[in-house]
N, C-alpha and C. Protein backbone atom coordinates (compact mmCIF):
# COMPACT_ATOMS: atom_id res chain seq x y z
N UNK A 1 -10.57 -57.11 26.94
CA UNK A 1 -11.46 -56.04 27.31
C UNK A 1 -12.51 -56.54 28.29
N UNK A 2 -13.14 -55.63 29.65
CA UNK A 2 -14.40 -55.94 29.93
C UNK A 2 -15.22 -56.22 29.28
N UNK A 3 -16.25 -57.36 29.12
CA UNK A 3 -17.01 -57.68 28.62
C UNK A 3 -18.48 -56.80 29.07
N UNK A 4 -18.36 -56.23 30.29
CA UNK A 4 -19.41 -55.90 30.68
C UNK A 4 -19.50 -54.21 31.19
N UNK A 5 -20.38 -53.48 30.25
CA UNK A 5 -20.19 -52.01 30.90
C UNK A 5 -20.16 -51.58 32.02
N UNK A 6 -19.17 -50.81 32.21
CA UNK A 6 -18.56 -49.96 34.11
C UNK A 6 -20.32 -49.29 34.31
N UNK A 7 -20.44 -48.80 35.74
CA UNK A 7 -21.42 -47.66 35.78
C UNK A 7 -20.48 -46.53 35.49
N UNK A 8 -18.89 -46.81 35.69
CA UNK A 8 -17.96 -45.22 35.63
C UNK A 8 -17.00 -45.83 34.68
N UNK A 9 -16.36 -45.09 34.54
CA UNK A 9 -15.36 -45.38 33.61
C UNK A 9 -14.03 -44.04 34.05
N UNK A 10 -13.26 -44.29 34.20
CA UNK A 10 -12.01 -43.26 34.56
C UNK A 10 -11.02 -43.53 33.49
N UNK A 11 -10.57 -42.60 33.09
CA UNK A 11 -9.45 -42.34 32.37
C UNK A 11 -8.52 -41.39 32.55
N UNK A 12 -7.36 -41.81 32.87
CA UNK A 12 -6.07 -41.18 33.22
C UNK A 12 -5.30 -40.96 32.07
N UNK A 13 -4.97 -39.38 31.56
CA UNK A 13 -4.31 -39.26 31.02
C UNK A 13 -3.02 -38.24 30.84
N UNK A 14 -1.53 -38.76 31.34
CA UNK A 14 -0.53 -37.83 31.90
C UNK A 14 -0.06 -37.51 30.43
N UNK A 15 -0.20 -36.00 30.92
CA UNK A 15 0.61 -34.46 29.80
C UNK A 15 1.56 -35.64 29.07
N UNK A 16 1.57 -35.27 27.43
CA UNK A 16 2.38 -35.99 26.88
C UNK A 16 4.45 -35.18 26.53
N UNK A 17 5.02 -35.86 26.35
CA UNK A 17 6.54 -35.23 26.53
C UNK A 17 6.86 -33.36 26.56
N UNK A 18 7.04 -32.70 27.64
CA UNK A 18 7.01 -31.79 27.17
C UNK A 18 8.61 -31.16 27.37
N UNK A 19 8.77 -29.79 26.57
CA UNK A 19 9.91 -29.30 27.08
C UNK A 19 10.38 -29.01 27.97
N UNK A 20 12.07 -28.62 27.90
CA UNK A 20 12.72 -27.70 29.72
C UNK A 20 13.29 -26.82 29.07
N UNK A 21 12.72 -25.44 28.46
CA UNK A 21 13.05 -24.17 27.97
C UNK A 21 14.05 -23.80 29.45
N UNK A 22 15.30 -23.25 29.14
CA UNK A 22 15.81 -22.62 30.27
C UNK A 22 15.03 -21.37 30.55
N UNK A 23 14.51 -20.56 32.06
CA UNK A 23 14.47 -19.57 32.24
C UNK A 23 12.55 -19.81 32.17
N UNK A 24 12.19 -21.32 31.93
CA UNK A 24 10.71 -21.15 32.06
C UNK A 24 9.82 -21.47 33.16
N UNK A 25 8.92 -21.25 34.14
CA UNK A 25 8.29 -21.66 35.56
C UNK A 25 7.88 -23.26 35.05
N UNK A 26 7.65 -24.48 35.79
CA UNK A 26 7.32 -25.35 35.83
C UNK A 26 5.91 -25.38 34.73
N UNK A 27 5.31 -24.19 35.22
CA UNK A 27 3.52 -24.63 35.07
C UNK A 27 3.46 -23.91 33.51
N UNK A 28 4.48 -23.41 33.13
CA UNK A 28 4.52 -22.86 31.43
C UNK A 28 5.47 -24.09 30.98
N UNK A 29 5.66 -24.41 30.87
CA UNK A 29 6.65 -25.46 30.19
C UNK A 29 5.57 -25.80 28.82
N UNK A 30 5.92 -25.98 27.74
CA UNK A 30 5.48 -26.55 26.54
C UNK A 30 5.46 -27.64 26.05
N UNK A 31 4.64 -28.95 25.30
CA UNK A 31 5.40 -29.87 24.76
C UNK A 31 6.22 -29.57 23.95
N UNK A 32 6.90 -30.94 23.37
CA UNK A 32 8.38 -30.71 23.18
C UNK A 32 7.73 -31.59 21.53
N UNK A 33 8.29 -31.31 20.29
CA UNK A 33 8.16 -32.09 19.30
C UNK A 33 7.43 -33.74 19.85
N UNK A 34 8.19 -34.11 20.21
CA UNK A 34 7.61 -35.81 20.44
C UNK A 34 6.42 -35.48 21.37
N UNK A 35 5.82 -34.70 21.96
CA UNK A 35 4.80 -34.63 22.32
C UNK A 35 3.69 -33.90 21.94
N UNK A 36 3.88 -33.45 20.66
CA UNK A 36 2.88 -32.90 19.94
C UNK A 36 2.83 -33.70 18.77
N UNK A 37 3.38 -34.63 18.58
CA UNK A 37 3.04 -35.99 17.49
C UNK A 37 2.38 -36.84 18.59
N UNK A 38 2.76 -37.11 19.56
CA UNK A 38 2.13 -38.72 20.63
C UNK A 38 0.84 -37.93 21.18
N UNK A 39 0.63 -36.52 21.53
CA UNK A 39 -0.70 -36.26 21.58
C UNK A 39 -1.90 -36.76 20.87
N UNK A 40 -2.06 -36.07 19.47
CA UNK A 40 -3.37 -36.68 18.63
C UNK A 40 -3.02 -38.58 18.12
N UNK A 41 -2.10 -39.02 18.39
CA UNK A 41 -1.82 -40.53 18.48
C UNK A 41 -2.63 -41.10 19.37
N UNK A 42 -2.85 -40.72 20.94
CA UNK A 42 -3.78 -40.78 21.64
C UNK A 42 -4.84 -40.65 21.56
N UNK A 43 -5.29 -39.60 21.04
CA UNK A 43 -6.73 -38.79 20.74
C UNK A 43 -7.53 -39.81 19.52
N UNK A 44 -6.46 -39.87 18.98
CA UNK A 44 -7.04 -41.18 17.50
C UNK A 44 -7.60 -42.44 18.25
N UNK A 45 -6.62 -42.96 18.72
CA UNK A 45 -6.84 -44.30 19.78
C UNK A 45 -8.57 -44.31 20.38
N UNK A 46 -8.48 -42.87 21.31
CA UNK A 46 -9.58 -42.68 21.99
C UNK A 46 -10.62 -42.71 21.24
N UNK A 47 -10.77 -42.12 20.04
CA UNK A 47 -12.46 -42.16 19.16
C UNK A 47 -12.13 -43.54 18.56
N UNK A 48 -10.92 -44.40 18.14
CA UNK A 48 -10.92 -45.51 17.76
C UNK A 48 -12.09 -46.84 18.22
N UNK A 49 -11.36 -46.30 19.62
CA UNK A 49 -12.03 -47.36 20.89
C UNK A 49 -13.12 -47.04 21.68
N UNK A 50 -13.86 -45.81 20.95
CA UNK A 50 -15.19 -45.12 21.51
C UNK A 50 -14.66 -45.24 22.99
N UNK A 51 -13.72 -44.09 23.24
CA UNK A 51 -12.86 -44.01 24.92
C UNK A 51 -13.19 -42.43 24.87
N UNK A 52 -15.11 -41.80 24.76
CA UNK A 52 -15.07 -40.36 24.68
C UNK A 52 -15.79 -40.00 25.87
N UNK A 53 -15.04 -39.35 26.98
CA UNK A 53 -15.45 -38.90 28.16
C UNK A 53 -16.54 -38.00 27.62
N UNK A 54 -17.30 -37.97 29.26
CA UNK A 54 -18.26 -36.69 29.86
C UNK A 54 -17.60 -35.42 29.98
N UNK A 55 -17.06 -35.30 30.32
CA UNK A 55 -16.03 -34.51 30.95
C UNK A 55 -14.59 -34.30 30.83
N UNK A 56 -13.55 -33.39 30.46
CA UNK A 56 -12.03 -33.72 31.27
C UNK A 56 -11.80 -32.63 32.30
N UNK A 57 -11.18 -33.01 33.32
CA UNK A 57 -10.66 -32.26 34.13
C UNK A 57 -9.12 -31.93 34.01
N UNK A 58 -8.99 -30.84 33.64
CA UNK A 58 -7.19 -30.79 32.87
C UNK A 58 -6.48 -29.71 33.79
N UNK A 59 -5.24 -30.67 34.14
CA UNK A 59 -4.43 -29.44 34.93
C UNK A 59 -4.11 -28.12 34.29
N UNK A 60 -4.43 -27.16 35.54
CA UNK A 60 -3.89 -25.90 34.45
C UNK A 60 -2.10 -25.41 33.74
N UNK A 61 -1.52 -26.48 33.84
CA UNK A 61 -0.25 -26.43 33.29
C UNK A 61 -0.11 -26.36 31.87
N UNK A 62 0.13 -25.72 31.26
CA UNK A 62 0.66 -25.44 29.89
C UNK A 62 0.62 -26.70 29.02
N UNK A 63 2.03 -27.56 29.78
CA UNK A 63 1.90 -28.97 28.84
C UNK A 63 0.56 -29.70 28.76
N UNK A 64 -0.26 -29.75 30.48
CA UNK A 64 -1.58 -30.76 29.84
C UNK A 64 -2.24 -30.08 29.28
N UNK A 65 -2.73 -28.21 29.18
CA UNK A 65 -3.54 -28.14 28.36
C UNK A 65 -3.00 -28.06 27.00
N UNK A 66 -2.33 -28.07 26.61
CA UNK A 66 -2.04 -28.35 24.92
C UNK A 66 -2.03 -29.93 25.05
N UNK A 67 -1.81 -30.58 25.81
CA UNK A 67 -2.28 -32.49 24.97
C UNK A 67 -3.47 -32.67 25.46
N UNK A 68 -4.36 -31.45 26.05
CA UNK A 68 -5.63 -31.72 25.76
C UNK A 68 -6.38 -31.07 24.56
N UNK A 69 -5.69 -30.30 23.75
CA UNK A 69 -5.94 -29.56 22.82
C UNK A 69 -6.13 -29.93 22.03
N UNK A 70 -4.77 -31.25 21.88
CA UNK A 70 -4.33 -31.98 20.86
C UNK A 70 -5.02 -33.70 20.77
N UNK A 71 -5.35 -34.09 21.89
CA UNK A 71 -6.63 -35.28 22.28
C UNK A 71 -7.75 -34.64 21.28
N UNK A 72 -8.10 -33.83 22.27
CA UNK A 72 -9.78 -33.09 21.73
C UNK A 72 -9.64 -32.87 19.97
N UNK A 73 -9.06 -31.79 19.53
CA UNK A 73 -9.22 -32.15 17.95
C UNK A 73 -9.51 -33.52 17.51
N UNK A 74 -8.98 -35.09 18.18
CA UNK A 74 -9.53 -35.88 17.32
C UNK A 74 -10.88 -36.39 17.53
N UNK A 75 -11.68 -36.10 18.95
CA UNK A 75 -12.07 -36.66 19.23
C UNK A 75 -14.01 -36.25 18.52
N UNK A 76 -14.88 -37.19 18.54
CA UNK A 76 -15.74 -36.89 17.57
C UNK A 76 -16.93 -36.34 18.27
N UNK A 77 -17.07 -35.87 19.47
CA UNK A 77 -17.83 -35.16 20.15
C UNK A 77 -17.39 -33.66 20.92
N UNK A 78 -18.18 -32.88 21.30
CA UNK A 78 -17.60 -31.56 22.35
C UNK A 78 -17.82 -32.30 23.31
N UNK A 79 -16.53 -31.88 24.45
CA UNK A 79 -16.24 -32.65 25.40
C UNK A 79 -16.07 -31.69 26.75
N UNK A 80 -17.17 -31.25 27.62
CA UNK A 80 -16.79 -30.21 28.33
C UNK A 80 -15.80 -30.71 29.03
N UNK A 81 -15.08 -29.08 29.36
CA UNK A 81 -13.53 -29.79 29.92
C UNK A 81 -13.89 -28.70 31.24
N UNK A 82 -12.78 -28.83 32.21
CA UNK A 82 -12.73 -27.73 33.43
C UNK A 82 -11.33 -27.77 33.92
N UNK A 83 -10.53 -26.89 33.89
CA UNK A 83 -9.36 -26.40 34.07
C UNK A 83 -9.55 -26.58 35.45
N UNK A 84 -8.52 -27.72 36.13
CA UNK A 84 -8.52 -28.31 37.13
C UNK A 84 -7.06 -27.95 38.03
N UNK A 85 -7.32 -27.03 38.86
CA UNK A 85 -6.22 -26.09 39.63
C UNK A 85 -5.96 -27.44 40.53
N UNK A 86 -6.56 -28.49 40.99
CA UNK A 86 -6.66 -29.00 42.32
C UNK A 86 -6.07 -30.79 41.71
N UNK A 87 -5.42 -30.57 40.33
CA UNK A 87 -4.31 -31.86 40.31
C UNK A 87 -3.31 -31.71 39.60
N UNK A 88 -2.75 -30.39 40.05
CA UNK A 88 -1.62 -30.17 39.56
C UNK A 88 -0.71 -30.26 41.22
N UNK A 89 0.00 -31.34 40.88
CA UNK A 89 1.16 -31.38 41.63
C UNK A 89 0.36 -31.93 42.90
N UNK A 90 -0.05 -33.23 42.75
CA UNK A 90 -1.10 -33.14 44.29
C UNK A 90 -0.63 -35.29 44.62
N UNK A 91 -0.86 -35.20 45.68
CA UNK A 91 -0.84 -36.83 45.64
C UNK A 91 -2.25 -37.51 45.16
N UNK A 92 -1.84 -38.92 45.65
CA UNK A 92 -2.93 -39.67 45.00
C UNK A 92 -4.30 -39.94 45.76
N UNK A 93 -4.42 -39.43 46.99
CA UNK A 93 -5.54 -38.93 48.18
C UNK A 93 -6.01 -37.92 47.66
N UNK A 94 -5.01 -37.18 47.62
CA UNK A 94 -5.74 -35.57 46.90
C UNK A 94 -6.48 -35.84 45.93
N UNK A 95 -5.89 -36.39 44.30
CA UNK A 95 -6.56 -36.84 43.04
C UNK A 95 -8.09 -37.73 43.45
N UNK A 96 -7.91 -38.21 44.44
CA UNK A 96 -9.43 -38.92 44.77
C UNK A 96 -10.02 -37.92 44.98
N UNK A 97 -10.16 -36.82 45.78
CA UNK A 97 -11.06 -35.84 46.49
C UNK A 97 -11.25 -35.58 45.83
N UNK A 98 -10.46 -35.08 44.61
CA UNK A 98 -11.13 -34.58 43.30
C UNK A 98 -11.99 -35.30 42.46
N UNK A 99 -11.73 -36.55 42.44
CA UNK A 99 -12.85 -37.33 41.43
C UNK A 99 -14.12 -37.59 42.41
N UNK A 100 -14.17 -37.64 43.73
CA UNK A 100 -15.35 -37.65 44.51
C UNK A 100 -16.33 -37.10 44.24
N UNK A 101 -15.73 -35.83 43.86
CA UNK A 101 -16.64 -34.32 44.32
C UNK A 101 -17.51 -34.41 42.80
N UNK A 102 -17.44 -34.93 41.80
CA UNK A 102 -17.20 -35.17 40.24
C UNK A 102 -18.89 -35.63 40.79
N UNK A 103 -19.95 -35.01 39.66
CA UNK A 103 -21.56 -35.43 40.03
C UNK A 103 -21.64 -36.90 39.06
N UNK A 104 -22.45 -37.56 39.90
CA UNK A 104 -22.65 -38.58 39.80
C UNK A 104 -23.00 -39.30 38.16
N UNK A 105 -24.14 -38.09 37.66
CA UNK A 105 -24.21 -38.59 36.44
C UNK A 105 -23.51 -38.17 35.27
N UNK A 106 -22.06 -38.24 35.87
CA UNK A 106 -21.29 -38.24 34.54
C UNK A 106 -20.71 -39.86 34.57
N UNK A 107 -20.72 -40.65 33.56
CA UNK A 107 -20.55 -42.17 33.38
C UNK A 107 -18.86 -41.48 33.12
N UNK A 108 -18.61 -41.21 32.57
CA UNK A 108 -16.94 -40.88 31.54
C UNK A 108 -16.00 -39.78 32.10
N UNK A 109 -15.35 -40.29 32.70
CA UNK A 109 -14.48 -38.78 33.86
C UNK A 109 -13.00 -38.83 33.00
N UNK A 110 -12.34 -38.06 32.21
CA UNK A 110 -11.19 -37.54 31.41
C UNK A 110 -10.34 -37.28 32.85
N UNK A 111 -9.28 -37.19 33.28
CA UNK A 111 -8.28 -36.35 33.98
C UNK A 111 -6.60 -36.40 33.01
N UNK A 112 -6.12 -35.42 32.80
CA UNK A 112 -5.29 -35.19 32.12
C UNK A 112 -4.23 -34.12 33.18
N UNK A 113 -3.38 -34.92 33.66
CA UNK A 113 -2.51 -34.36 35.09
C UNK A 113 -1.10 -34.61 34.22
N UNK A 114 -0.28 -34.97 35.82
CA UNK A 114 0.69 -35.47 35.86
C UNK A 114 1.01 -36.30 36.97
N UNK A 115 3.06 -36.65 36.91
CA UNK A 115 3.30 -37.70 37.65
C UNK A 115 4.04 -36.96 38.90
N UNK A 116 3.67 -37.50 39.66
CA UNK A 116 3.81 -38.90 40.28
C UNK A 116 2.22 -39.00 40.54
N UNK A 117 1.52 -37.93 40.62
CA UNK A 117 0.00 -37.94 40.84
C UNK A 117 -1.10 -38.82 40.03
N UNK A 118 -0.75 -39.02 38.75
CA UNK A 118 -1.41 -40.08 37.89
C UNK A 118 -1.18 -41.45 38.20
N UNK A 119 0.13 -41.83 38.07
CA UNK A 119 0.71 -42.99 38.48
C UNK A 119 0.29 -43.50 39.87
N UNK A 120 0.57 -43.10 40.92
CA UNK A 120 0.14 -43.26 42.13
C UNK A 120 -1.37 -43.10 42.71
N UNK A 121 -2.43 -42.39 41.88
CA UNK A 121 -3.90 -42.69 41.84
C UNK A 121 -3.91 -43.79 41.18
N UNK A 122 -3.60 -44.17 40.38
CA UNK A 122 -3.96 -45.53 39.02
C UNK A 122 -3.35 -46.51 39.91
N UNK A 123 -2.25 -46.67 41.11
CA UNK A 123 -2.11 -47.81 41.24
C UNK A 123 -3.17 -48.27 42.44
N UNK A 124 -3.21 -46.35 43.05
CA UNK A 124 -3.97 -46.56 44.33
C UNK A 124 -5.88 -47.36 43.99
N UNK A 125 -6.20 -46.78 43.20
CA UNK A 125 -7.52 -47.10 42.75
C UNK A 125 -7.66 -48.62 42.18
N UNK A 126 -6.80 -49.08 40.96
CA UNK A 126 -6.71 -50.43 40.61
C UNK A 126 -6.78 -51.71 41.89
N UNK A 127 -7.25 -52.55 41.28
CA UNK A 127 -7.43 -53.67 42.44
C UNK A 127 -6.58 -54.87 41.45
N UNK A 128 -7.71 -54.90 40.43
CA UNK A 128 -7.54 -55.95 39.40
C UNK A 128 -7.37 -55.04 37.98
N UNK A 129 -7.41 -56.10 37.00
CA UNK A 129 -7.66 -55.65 36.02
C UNK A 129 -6.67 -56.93 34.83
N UNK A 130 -6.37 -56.77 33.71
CA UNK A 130 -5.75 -56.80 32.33
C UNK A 130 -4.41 -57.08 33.41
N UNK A 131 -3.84 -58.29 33.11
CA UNK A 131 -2.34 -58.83 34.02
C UNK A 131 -1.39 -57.84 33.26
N UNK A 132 -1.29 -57.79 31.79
CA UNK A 132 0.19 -57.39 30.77
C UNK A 132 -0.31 -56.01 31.44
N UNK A 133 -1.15 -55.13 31.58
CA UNK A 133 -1.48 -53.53 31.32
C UNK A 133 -1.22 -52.92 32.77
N UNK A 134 -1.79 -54.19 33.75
CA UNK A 134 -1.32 -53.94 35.55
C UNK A 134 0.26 -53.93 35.28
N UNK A 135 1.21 -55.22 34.69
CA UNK A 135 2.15 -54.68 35.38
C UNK A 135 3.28 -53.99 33.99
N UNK A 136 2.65 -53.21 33.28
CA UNK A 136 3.01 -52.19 32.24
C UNK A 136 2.81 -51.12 33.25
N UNK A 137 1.50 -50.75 33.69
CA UNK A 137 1.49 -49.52 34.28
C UNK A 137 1.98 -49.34 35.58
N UNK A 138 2.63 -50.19 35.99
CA UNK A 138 3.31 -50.12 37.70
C UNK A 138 4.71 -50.17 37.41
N UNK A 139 5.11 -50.68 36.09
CA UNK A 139 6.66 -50.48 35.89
C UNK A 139 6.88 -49.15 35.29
N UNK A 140 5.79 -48.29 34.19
CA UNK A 140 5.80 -47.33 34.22
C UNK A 140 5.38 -46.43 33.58
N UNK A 141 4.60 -45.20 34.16
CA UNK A 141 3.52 -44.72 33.13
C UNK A 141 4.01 -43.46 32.62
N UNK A 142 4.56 -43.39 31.30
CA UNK A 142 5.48 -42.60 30.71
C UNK A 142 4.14 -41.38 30.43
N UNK A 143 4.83 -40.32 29.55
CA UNK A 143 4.45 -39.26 29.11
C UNK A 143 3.28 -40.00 27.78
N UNK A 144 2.18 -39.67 27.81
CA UNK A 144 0.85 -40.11 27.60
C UNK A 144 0.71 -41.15 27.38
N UNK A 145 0.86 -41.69 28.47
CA UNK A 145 0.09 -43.02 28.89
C UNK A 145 -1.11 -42.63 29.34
N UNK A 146 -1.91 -43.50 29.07
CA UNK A 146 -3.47 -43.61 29.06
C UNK A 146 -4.45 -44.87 29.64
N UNK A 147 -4.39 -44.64 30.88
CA UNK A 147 -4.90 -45.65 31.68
C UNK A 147 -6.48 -45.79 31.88
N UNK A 148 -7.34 -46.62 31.23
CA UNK A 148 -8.33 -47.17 31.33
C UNK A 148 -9.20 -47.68 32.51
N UNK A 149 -9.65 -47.31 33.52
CA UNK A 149 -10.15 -47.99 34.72
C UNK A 149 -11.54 -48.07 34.90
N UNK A 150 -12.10 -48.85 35.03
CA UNK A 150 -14.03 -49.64 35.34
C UNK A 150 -14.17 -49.34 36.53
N UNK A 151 -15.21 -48.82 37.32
CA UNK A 151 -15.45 -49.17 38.50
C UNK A 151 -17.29 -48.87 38.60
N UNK A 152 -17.10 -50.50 39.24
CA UNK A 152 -18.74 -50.86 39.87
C UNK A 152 -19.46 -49.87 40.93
N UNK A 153 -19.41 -48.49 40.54
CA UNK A 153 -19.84 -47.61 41.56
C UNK A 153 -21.33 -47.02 41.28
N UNK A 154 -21.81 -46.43 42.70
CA UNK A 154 -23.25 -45.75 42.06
C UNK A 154 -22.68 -44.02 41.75
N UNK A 155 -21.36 -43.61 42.42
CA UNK A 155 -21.32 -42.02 42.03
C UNK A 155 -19.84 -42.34 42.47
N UNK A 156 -19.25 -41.16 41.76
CA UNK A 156 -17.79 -41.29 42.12
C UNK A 156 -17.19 -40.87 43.52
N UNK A 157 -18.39 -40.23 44.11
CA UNK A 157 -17.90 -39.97 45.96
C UNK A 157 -17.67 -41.56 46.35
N UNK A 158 -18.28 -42.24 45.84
CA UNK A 158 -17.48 -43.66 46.44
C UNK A 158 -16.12 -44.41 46.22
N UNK A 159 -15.53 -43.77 45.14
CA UNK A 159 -14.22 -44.54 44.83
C UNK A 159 -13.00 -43.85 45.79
N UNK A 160 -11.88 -45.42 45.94
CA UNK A 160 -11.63 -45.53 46.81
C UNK A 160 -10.69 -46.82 46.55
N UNK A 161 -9.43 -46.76 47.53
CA UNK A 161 -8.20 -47.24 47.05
C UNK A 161 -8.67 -49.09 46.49
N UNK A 162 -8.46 -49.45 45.80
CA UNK A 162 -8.57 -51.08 45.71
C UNK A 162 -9.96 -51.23 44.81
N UNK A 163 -11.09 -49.90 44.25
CA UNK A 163 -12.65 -50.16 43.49
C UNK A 163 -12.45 -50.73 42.18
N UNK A 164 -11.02 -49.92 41.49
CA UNK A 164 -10.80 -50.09 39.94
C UNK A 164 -10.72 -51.39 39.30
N UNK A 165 -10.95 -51.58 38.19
CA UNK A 165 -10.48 -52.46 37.59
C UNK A 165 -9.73 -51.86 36.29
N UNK A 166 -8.65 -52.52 36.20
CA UNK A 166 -7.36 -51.56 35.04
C UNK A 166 -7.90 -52.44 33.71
N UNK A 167 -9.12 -52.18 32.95
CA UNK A 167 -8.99 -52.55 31.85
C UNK A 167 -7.91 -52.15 30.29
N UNK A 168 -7.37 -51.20 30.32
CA UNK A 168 -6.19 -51.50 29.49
C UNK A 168 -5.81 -49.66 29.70
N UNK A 169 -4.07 -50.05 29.51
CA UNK A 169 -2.85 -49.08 29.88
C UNK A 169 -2.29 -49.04 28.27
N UNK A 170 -2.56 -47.85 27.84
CA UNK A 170 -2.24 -47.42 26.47
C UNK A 170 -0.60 -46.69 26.59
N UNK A 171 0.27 -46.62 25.83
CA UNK A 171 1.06 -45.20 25.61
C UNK A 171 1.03 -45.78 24.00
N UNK A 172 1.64 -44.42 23.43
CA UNK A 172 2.57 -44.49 21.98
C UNK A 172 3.05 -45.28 21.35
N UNK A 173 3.91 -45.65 22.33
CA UNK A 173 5.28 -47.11 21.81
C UNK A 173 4.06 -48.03 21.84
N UNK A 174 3.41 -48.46 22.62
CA UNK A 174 2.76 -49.69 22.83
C UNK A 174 1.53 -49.62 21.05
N UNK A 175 1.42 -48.66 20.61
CA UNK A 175 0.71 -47.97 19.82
C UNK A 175 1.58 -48.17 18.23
N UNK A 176 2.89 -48.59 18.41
CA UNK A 176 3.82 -48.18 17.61
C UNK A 176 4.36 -47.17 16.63
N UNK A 177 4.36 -46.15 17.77
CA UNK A 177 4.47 -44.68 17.47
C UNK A 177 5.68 -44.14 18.78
C-alpha cells in the first residue's frame, strides 16, 4: 500500500458481469447472477479498506447502475452519486475530460463505467504503481475489477496520461469469490 496519503484518489470501477437477454438495447442489459453476488463482494472490500468516495459518477447503463446499487448498500456512508451520460461508451481522452471537469475539493472520485473505456483510462493515467496489480490490470480488467489510483495533484483538471500511481487492482477471484 501507499504509505503516504494521495491529495486524489481515483477509483475505477467496471459494471460487474452482466446479461445478453435476446431482443434487449445495449444500455438495458442487466447483471447476470454472477454479477449480483461479485457486486456487494466489492462494496464489502471497499468499507473494508476505508475505499469510500466523495462522489460516484455512474454510467447511465442499466448494468453499472445496479453494481452501483449493489457497492452502495455496503458502503457505510451516503455517497452522492451523478448519473454520468458522458462515460458510457467513450475512450480514454474522453474519460479524462470527464474527471477534469470533477471540482477540486472532492479528495475521492468513484467512476463506475465500462470497457474498453476503464481499462484504457487506468492504463492511460497509471505511470507507476504496485508491480503484481500493474501487470494484473494490463493483462486484464474483468467485470468488477476495481482499480485503485493516487495522484499527487492540486485538482483533477490536472490529471493526465502518466500522473497515477496504481496502488492496488482488486476483482472477485483475486478476492476469492
Amino acid at each position: 500500500m501507499n504509505p503516504i496519503l494521495p491529495k486524489h484518489r481515483l477509483i475505477l470501477l467496471r459494471h460487474a458481469k452482466s446479461a445478453w437477454p435476446d431482443g434487449v438495447a445495449d444500455r438495458e442489459r442487466p447483471l447476470a447472477d454472477r454479477g449480483r453476488k461479485a457486486a456487494p463482494v466489492i462494496g464489502a472490500y471497499m468499507v473494508r479498506e476505508k475505499l469510500i468516495p466523495d462522489i460516484a459518477l455512474v454510467s447511465p447503463a442499466r448494468r453499472a447502475q445496479e453494481t452501483w446499487k449493489l457497492v452502495r448498500r455496503a458502503l457505510s456512508k451516503k455517497v452522492s452519486e451523478v448519473e454520468a451520460a458522458d462515460i458510457y461508451e467513450v475512450s480514454a481522452e474522453r474519460m479524462l475530460d470527464v474527471i477534469r471537469a470533477v471540482e477540486p475539493g472532492i479528495r475521492t472520485l468513484l467512476i463506475v463505467g465500462h470497457n474498453p473505456g476503464m481499462e484504457n483510462a487506468a492504463s492511460l493515467i497509471v505511470a507507476d504503481g504496485n508491480a503484481d496489480a500493474m501487470w494484473r490490470m494490463r493483462e486484464k480488467f474483468p467485470t468488477a475489477g476495481l482499480a485503485v489510483i493516487d495522484l499527487d495533484l492540486d485538482g483533477w483538471d490536472e490529471i493526465a496520461a502518466g500522473t497515477g500511481y496504481l496502488e492496488r487492482f482488486i476483482t472477485p477471484r483475486s478476492l476469492g469469490k
